[in-house]
Protein backbone atom coordinates (compact mmCIF):
# COMPACT_ATOMS: atom_id res chain seq x y z
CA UNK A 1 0.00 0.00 0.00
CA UNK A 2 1.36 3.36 -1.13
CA UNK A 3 2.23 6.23 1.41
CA UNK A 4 -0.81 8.54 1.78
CA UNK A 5 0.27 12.08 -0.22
CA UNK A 6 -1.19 15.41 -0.24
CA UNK A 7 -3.50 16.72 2.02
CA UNK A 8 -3.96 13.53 3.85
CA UNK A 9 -0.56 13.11 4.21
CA UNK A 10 0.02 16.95 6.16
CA UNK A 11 -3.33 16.07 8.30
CA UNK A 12 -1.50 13.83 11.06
CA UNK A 13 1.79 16.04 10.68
CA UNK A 14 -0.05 18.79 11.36
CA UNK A 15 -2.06 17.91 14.20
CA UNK A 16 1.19 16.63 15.76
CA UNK A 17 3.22 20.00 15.08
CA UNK A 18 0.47 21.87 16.46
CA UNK A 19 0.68 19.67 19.94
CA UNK A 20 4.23 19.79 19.60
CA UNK A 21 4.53 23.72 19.16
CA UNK A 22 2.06 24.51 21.75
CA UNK A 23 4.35 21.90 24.48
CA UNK A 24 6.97 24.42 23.63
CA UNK A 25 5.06 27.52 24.09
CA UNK A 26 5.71 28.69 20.54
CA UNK A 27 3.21 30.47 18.94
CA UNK A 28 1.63 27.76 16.52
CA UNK A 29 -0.56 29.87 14.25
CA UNK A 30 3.13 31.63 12.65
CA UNK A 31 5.30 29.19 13.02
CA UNK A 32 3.11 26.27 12.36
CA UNK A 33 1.93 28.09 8.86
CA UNK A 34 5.90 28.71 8.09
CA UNK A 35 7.24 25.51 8.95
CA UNK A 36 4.13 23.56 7.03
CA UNK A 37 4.94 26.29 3.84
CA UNK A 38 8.67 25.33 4.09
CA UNK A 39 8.00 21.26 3.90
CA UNK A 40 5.33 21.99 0.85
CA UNK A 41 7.34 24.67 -1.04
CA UNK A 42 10.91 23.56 -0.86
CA UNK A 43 12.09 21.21 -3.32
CA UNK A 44 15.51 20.53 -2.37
CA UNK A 45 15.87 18.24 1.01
CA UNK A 46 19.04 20.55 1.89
CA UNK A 47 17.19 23.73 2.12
CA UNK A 48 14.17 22.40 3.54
CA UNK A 49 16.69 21.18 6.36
CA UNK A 50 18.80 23.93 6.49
CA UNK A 51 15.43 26.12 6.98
CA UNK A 52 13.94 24.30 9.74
CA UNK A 53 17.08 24.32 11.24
CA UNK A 54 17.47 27.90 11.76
CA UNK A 55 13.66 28.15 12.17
CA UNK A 56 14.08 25.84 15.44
CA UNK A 57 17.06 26.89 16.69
CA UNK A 58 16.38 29.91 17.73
CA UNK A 59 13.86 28.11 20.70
CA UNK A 60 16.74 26.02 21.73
């Protein structure tokens, strides 16, 4: 059976991030929108990394 894709795919992830963001006290409704636009919108895997890097490091 194939990997669910699309919109079905960013449902779980994003109900998780959500949880996950508001644990940390970070302000889900920007940085959940900016980290969910950086997984759909990047197409290379470095800079998709590289941005969620910086993106979280600044909480650590």
């Amino acid at each position: 059976m194939a990997a669910p894709r699309g919109e079905a795919a960013v449902a779980p992830f994003g109900v998780w991030l959500s949880q996950r963001l508001e644990e940390l006290e970070i302000d889900e409704d920007v940085y959940g929108s900016y980290i969910n636009g950086i997984l759909r919108e990047e197409e290379n895997e470095e800079e998709k990394s590289e941005a969620l890097q910086a993106i979280l490091s600044a909480f650590m």
